[in-house]
C-alpha atoms as a PDB file:
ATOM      1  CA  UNK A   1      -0.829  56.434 -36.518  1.00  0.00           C
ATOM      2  CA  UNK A   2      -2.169  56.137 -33.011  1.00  0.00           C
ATOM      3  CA  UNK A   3      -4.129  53.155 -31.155  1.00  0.00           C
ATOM      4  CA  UNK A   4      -6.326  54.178 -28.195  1.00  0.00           C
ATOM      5  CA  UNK A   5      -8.121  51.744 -26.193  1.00  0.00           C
ATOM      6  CA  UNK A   6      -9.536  51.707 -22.632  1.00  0.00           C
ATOM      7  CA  UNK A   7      -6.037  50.612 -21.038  1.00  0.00           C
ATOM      8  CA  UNK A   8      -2.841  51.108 -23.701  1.00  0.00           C
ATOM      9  CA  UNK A   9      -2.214  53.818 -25.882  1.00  0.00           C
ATOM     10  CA  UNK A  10       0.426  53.021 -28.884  1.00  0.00           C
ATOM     11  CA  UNK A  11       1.613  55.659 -31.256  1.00  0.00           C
ATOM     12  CA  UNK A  12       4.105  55.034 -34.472  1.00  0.00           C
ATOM     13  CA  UNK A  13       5.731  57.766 -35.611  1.00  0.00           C
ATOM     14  CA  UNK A  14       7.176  58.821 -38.759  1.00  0.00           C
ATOM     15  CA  UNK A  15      10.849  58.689 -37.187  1.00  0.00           C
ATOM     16  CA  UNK A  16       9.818  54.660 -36.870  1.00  0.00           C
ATOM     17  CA  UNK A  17       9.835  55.012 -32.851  1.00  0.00           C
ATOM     18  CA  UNK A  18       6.979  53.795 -31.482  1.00  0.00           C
ATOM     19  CA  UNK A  19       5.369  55.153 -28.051  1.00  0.00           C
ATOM     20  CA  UNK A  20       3.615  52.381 -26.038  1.00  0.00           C
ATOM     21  CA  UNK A  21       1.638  54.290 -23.429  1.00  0.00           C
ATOM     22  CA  UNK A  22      -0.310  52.209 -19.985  1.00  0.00           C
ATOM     23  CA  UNK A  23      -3.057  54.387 -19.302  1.00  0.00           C
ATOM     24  CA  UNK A  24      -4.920  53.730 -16.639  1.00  0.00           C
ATOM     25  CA  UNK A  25      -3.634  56.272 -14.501  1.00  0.00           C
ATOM     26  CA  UNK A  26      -6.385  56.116 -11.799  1.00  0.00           C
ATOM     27  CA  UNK A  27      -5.787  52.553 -10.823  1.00  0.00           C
ATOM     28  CA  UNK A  28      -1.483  53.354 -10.792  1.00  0.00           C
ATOM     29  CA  UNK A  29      -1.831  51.358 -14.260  1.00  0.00           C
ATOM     30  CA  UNK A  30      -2.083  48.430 -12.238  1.00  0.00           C
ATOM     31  CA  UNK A  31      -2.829  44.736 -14.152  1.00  0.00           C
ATOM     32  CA  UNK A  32      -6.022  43.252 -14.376  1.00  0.00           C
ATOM     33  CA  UNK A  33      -6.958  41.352 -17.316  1.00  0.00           C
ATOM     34  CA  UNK A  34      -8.033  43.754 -19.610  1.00  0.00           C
ATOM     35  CA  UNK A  35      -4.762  45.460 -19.159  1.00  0.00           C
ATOM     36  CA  UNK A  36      -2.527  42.348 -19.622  1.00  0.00           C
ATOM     37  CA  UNK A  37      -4.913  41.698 -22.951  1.00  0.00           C
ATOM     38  CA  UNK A  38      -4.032  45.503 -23.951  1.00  0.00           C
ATOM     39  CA  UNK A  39      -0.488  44.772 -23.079  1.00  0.00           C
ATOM     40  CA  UNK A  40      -0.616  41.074 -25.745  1.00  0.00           C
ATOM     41  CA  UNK A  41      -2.415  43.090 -28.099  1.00  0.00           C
ATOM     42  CA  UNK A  42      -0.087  45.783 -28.313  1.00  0.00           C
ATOM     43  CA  UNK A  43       3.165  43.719 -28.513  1.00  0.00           C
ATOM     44  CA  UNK A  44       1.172  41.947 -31.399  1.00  0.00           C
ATOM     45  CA  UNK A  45       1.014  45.227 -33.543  1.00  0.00           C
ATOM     46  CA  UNK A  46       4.487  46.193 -32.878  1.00  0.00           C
ATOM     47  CA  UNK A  47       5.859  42.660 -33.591  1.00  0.00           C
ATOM     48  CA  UNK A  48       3.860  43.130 -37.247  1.00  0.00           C
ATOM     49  CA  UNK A  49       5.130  46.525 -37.780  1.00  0.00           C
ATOM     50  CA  UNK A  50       8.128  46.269 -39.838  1.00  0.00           C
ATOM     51  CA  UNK A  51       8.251  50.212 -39.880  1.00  0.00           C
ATOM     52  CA  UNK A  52       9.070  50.447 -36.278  1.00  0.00           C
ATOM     53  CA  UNK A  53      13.012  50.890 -35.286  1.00  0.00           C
ATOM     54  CA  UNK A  54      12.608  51.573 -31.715  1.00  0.00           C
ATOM     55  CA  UNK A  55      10.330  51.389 -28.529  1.00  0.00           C
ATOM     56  CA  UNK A  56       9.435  53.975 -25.678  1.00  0.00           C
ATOM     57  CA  UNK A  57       7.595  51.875 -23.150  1.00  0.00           C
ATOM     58  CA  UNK A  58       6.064  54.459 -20.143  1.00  0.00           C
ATOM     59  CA  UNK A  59       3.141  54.356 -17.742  1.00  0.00           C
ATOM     60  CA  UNK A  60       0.705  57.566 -17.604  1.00  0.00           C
ATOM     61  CA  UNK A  61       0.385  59.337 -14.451  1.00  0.00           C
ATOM     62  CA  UNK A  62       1.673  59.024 -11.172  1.00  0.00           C
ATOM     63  CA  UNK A  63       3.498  55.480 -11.859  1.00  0.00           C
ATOM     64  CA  UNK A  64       4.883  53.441 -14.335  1.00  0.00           C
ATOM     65  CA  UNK A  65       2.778  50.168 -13.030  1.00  0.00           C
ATOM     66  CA  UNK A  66       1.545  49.225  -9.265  1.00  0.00           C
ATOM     67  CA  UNK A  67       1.515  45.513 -10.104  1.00  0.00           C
ATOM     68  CA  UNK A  68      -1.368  42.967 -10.308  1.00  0.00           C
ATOM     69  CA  UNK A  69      -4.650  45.468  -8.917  1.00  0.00           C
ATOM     70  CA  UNK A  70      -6.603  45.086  -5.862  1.00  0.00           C
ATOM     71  CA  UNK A  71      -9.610  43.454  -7.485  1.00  0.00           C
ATOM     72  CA  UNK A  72      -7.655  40.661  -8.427  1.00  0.00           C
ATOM     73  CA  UNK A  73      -5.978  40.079  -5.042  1.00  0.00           C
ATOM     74  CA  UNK A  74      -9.329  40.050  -3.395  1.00  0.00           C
ATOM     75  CA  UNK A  75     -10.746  37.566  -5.871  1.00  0.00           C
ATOM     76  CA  UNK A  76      -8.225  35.366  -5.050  1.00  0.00           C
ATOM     77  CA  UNK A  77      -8.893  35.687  -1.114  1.00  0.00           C
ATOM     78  CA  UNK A  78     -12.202  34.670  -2.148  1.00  0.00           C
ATOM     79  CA  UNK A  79     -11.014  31.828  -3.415  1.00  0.00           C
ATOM     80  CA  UNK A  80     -10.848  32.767  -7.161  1.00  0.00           C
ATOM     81  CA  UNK A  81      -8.028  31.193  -8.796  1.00  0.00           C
ATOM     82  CA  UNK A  82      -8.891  34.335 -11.672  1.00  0.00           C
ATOM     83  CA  UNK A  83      -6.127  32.793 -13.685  1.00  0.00           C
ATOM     84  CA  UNK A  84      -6.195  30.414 -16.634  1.00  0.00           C
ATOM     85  CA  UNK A  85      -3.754  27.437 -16.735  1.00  0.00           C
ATOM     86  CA  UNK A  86      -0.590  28.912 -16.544  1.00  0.00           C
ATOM     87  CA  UNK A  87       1.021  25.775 -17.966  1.00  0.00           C
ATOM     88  CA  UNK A  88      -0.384  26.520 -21.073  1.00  0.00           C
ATOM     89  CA  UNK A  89       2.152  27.811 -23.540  1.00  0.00           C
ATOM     90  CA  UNK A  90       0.137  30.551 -25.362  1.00  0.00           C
ATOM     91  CA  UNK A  91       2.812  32.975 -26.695  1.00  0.00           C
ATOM     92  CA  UNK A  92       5.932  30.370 -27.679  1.00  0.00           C
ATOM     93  CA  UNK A  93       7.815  29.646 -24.342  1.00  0.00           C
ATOM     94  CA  UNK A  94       5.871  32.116 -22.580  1.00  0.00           C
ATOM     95  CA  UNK A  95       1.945  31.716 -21.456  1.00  0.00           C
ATOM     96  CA  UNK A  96      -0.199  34.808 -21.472  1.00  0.00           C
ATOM     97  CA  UNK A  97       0.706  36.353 -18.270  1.00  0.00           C
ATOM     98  CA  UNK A  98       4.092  36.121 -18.899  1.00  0.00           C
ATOM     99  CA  UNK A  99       4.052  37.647 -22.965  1.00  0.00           C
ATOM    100  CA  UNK A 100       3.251  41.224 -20.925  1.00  0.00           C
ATOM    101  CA  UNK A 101       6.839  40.911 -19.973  1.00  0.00           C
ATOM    102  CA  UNK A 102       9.031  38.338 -21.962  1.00  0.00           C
ATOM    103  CA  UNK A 103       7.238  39.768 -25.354  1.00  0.00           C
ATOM    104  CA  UNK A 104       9.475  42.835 -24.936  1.00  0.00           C
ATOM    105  CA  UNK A 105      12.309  41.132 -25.234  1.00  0.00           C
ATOM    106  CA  UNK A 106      10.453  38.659 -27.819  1.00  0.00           C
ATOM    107  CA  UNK A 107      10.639  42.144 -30.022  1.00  0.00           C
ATOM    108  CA  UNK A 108      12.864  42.317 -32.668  1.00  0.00           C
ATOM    109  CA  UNK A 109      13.874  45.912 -31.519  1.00  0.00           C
ATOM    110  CA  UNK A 110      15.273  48.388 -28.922  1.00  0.00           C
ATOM    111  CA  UNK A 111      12.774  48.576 -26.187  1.00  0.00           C
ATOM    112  CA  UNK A 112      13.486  51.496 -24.305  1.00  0.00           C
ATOM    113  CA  UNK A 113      11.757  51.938 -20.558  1.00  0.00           C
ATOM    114  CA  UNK A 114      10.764  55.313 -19.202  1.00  0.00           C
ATOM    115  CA  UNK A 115       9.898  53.999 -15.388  1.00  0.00           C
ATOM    116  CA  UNK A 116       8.751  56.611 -12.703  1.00  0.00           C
ATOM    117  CA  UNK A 117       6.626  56.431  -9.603  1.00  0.00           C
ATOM    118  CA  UNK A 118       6.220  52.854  -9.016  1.00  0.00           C
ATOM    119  CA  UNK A 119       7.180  49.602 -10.542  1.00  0.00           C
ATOM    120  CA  UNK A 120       5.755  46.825  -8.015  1.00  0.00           C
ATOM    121  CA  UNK A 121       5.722  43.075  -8.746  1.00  0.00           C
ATOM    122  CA  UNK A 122       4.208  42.669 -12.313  1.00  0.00           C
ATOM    123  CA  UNK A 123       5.034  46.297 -13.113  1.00  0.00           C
ATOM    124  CA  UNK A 124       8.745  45.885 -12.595  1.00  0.00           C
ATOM    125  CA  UNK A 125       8.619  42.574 -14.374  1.00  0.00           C
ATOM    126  CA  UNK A 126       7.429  44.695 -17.500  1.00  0.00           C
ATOM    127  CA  UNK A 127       9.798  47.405 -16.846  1.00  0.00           C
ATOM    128  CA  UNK A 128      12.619  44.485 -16.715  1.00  0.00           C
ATOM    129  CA  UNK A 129      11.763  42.964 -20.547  1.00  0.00           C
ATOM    130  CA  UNK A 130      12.651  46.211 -21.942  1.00  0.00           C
ATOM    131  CA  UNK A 131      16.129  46.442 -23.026  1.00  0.00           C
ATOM    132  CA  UNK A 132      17.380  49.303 -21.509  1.00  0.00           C
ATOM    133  CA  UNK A 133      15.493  51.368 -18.476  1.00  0.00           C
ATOM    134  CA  UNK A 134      15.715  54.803 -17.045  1.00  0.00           C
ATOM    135  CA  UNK A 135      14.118  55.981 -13.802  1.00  0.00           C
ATOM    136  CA  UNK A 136      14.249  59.157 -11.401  1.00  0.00           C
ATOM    137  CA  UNK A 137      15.962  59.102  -8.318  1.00  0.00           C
ATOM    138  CA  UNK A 138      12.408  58.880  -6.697  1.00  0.00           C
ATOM    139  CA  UNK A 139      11.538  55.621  -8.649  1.00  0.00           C
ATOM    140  CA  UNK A 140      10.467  53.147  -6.622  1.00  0.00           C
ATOM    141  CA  UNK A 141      10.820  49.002  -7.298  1.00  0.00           C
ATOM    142  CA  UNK A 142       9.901  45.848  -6.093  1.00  0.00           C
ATOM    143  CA  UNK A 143       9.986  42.443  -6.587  1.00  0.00           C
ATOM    144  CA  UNK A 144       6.517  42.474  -4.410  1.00  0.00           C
ATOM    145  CA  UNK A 145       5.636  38.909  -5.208  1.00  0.00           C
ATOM    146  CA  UNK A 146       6.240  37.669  -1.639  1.00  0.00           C
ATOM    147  CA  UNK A 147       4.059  39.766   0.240  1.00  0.00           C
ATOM    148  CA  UNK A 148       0.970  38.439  -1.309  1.00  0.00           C
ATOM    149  CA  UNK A 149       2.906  34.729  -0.769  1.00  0.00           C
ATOM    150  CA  UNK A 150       3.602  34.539  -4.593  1.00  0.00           C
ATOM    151  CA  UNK A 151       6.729  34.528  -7.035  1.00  0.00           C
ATOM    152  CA  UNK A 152       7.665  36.395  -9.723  1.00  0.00           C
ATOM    153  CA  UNK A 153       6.237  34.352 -12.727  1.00  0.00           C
ATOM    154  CA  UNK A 154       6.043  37.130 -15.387  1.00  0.00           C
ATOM    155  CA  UNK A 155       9.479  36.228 -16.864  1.00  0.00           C
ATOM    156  CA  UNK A 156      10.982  38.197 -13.986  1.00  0.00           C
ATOM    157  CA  UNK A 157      13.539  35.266 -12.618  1.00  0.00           C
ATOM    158  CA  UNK A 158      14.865  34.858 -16.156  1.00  0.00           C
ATOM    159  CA  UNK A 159      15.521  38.952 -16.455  1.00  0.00           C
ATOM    160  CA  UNK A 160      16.852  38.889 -12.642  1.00  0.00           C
ATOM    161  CA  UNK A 161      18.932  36.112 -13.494  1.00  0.00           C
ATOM    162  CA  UNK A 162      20.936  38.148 -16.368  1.00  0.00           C
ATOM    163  CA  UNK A 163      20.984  41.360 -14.564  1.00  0.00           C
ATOM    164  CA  UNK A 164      21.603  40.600 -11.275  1.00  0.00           C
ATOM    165  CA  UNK A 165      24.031  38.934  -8.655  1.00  0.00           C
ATOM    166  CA  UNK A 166      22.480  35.303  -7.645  1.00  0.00           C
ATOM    167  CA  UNK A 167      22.769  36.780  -3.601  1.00  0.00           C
ATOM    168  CA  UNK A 168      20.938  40.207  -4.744  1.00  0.00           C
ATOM    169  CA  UNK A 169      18.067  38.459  -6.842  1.00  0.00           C
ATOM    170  CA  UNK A 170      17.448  36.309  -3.969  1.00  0.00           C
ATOM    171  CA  UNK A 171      17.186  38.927  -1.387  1.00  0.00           C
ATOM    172  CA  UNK A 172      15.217  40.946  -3.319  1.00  0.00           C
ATOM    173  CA  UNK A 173      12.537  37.824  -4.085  1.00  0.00           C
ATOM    174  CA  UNK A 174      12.537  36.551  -0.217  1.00  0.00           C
ATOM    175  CA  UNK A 175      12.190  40.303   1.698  1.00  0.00           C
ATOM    176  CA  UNK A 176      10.187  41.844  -1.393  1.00  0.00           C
ATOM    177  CA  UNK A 177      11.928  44.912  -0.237  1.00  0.00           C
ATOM    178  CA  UNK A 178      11.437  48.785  -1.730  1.00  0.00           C
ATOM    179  CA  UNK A 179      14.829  49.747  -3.564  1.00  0.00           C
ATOM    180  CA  UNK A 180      15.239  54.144  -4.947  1.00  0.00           C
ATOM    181  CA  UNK A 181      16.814  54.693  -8.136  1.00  0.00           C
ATOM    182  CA  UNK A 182      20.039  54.619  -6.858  1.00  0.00           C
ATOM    183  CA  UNK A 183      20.446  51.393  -5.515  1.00  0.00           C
ATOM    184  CA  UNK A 184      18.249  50.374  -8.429  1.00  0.00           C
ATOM    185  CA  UNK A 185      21.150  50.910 -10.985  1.00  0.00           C
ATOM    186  CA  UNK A 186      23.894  49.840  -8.119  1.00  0.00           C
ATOM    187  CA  UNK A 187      22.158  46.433  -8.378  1.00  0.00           C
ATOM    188  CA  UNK A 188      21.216  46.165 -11.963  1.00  0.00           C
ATOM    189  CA  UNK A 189      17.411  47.071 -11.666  1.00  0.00           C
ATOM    190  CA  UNK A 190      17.579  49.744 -13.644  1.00  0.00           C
ATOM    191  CA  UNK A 191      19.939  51.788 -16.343  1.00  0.00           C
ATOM    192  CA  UNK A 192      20.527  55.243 -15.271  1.00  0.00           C
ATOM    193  CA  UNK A 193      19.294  57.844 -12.973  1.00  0.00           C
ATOM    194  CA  UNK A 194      17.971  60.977 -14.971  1.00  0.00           C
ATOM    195  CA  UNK A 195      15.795  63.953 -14.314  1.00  0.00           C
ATOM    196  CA  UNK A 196      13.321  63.124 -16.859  1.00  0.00           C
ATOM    197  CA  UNK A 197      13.265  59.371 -17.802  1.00  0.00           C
ATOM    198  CA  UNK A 198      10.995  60.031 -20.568  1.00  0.00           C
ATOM    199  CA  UNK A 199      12.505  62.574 -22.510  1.00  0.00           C
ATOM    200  CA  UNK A 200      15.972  60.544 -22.120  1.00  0.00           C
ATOM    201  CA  UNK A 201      13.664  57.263 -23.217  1.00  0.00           C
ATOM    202  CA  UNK A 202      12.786  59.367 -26.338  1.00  0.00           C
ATOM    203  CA  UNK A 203      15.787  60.642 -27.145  1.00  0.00           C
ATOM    204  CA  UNK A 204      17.697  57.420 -26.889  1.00  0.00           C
ATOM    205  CA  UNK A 205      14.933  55.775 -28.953  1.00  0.00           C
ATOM    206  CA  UNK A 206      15.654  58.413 -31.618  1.00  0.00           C
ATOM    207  CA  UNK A 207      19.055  58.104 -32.186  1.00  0.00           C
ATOM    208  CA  UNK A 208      18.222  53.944 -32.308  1.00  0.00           C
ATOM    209  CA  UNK A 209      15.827  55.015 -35.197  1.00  0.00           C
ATOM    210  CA  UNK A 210      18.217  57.089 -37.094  1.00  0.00           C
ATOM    211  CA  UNK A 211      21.339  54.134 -37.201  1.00  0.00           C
ATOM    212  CA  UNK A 212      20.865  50.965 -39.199  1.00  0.00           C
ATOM    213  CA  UNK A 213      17.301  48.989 -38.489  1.00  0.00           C
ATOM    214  CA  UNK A 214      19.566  45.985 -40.063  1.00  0.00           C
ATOM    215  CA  UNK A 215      21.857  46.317 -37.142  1.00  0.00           C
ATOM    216  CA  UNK A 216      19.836  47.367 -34.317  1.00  0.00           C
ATOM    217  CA  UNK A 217      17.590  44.121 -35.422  1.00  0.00           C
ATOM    218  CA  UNK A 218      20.498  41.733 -35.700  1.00  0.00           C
ATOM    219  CA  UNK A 219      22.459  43.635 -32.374  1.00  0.00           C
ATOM    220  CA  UNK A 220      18.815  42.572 -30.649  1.00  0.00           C
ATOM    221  CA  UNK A 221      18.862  38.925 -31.785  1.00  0.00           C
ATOM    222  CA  UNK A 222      22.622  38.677 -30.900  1.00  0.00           C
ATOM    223  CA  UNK A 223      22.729  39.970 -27.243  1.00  0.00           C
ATOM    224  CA  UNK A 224      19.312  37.679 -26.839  1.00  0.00           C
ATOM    225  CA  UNK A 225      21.298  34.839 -28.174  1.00  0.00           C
ATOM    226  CA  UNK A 226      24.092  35.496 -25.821  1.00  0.00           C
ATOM    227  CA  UNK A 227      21.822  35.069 -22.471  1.00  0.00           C
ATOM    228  CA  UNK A 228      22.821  32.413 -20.191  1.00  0.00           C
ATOM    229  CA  UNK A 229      19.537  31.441 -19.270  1.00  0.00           C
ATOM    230  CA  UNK A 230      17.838  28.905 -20.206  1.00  0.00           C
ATOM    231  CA  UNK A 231      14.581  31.056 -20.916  1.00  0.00           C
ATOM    232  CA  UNK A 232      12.380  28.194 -21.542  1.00  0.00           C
ATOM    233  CA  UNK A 233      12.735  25.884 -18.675  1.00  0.00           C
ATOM    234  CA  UNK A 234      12.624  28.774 -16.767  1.00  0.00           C
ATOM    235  CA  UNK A 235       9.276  30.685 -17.862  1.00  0.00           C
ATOM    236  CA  UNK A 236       7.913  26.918 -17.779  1.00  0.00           C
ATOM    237  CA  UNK A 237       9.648  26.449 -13.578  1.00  0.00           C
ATOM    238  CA  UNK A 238       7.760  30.010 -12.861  1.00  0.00           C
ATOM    239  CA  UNK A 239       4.369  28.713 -14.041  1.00  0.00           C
ATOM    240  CA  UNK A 240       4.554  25.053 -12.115  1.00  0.00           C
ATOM    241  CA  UNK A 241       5.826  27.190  -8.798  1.00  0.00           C
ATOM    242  CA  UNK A 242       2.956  29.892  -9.347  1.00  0.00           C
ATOM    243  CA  UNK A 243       0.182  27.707 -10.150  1.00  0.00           C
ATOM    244  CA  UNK A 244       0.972  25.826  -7.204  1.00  0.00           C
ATOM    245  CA  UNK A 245       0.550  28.825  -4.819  1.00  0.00           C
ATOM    246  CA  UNK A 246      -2.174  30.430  -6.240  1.00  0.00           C
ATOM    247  CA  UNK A 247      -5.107  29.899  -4.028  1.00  0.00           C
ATOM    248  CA  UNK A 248      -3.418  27.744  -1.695  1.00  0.00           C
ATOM    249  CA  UNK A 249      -4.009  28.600   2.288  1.00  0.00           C
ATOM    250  CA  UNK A 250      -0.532  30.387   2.657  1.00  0.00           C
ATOM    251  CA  UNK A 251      -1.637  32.375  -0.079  1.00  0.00           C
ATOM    252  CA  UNK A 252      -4.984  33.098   0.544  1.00  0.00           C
ATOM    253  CA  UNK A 253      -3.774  34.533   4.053  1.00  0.00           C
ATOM    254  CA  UNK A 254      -1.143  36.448   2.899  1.00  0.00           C
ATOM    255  CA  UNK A 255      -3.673  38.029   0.557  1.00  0.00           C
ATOM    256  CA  UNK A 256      -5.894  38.690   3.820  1.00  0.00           C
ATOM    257  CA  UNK A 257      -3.723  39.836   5.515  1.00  0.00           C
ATOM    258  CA  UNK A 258      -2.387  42.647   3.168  1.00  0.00           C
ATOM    259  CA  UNK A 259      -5.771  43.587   2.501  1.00  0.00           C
ATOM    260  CA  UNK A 260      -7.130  44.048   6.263  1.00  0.00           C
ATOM    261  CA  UNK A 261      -3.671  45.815   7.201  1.00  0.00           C
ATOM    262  CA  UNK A 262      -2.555  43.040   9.603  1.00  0.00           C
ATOM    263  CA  UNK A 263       0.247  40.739   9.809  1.00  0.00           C
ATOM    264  CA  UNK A 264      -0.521  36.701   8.372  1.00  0.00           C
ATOM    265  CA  UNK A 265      -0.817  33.748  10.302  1.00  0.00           C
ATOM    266  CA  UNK A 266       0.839  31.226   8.467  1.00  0.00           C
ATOM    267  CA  UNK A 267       0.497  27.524   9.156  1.00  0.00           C
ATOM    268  CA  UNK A 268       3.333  25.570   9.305  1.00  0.00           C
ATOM    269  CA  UNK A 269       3.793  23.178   6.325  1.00  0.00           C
ATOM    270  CA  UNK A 270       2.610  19.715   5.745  1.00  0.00           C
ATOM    271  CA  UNK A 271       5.079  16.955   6.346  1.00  0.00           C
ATOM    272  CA  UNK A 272       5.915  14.773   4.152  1.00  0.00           C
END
């Protein structure tokens, strides 16, 4: 049975794998609120599914996901805020920008990411609440948050904090720097390096399907049970920290900035 709407694709087949496709391919499947609503909606089915044993998770066209889309930066150069309270715990410990991400791993089975091209701020976030991820050498990934004088708030510091050294989440969050396939699985980012991500995606989503759904289910809840983190203070620190910077000056400039092609001019910060 297949779902087609103007943003997400998602297909169940008879094997019990389910194919979650972004499809907006002229836009780099980039986020703007349609797409984060396809992206809730979606989770929703899967989550009510009892049929489905595994996940493929993979962007259509030239990238897996760009991050948040221009039209929303320049809204909130405008002045915009664009976002609803992000204190507002919509989705259990996660609000609704966040559930794009952290309901992945909300799931109660394999999610298995196909990433290629790009995944940029929000994109990589997405990539990160999958389970397990596979990208080409060529794969590109960010934590781009800084550049547009944000921080990852889409569950991403509670995924970086189980996959990666403290030093390496932190460099990647303050320089917002571009990291290959490579380096991605050298630092944790990502899974494995293969040729095709997606046919590896598929086929390890397969051979989930044909084991035990009583096991993979109660493997899931187990290794979730075994994070560190404290998820919920977390998601909950990420909202207070982002809703502070949205539309501030700092922010607003940085947007600017990016958007003209020039570097920001920051002002200094208000003493206390």
């Amino acid at each position: 049975m297949q779902q087609q709407d103007a943003r997400v694709r998602v297909e169940v087949g008879a094997d019990g794998v389910a194919e979650v496709v972004l499809a907006r391919p002229d836009k780099m499947n980039s986020l703007d609120p349609a797409m984060f609503q396809a992206i809730r909606d979606a989770i929703a089915r899967l989550q009510g599914d009892a049929s489905v044993r595994a996940v493929v998770l993979h962007g259509e066209g030239r990238a897996f996901c760009a991050g948040l889309d221009k039209g929303s930066f320049e809204g909130i150069a405008r002045g915009e805020r664009g976002f609803n309270d992000l204190m507002a715990r919509t989705h259990g410990v996660a609000n609704a920008w966040q559930q794009v991400a952290w309901g992945w791993r909300e799931l109660p089975v394999p999610v298995i990411a196909a990433v290629h091209g790009v995944a940029f701020g929000g994109g990589l976030q997405i990539a990160l609440g999958a389970d397990v991820r596979y990208v080409r050498a060529d794969t590109r990934m960010s934590v781009m948050e800084v550049r547009w004088g944000l921080v990852p708030d889409m569950a991403g510091c509670v995924f970086m904090a189980e996959l990666l050294r403290a030093d390496v989440a932190r460099e990647l969050t303050f320089t917002g720097r571009i990291v290959e396939g490579a380096e991605a699985v050298q630092l944790g980012l990502a899974t494995r390096v293969c040729d095709d991500p997606l046919a590896q995606a598929r086929a390890t989503a397969r051979q989930v399907a044909a084991s035990s759904p009583d096991a993979q289910r109660a493997a899931k809840r187990l290794l979730n049970a075994a994070s560190v983190v404290r998820a919920e203070a977390v998601l909950l620190t990420e909202s207070r920290e982002q809703q502070a910077l949205i539309g501030s000056a700092n922010q607003r400039e940085a947007v600017r900035a990016g958007l003209e092609g020039r570097a920001p001019v920051f002002r200094d910060l208000a003493q206390p």
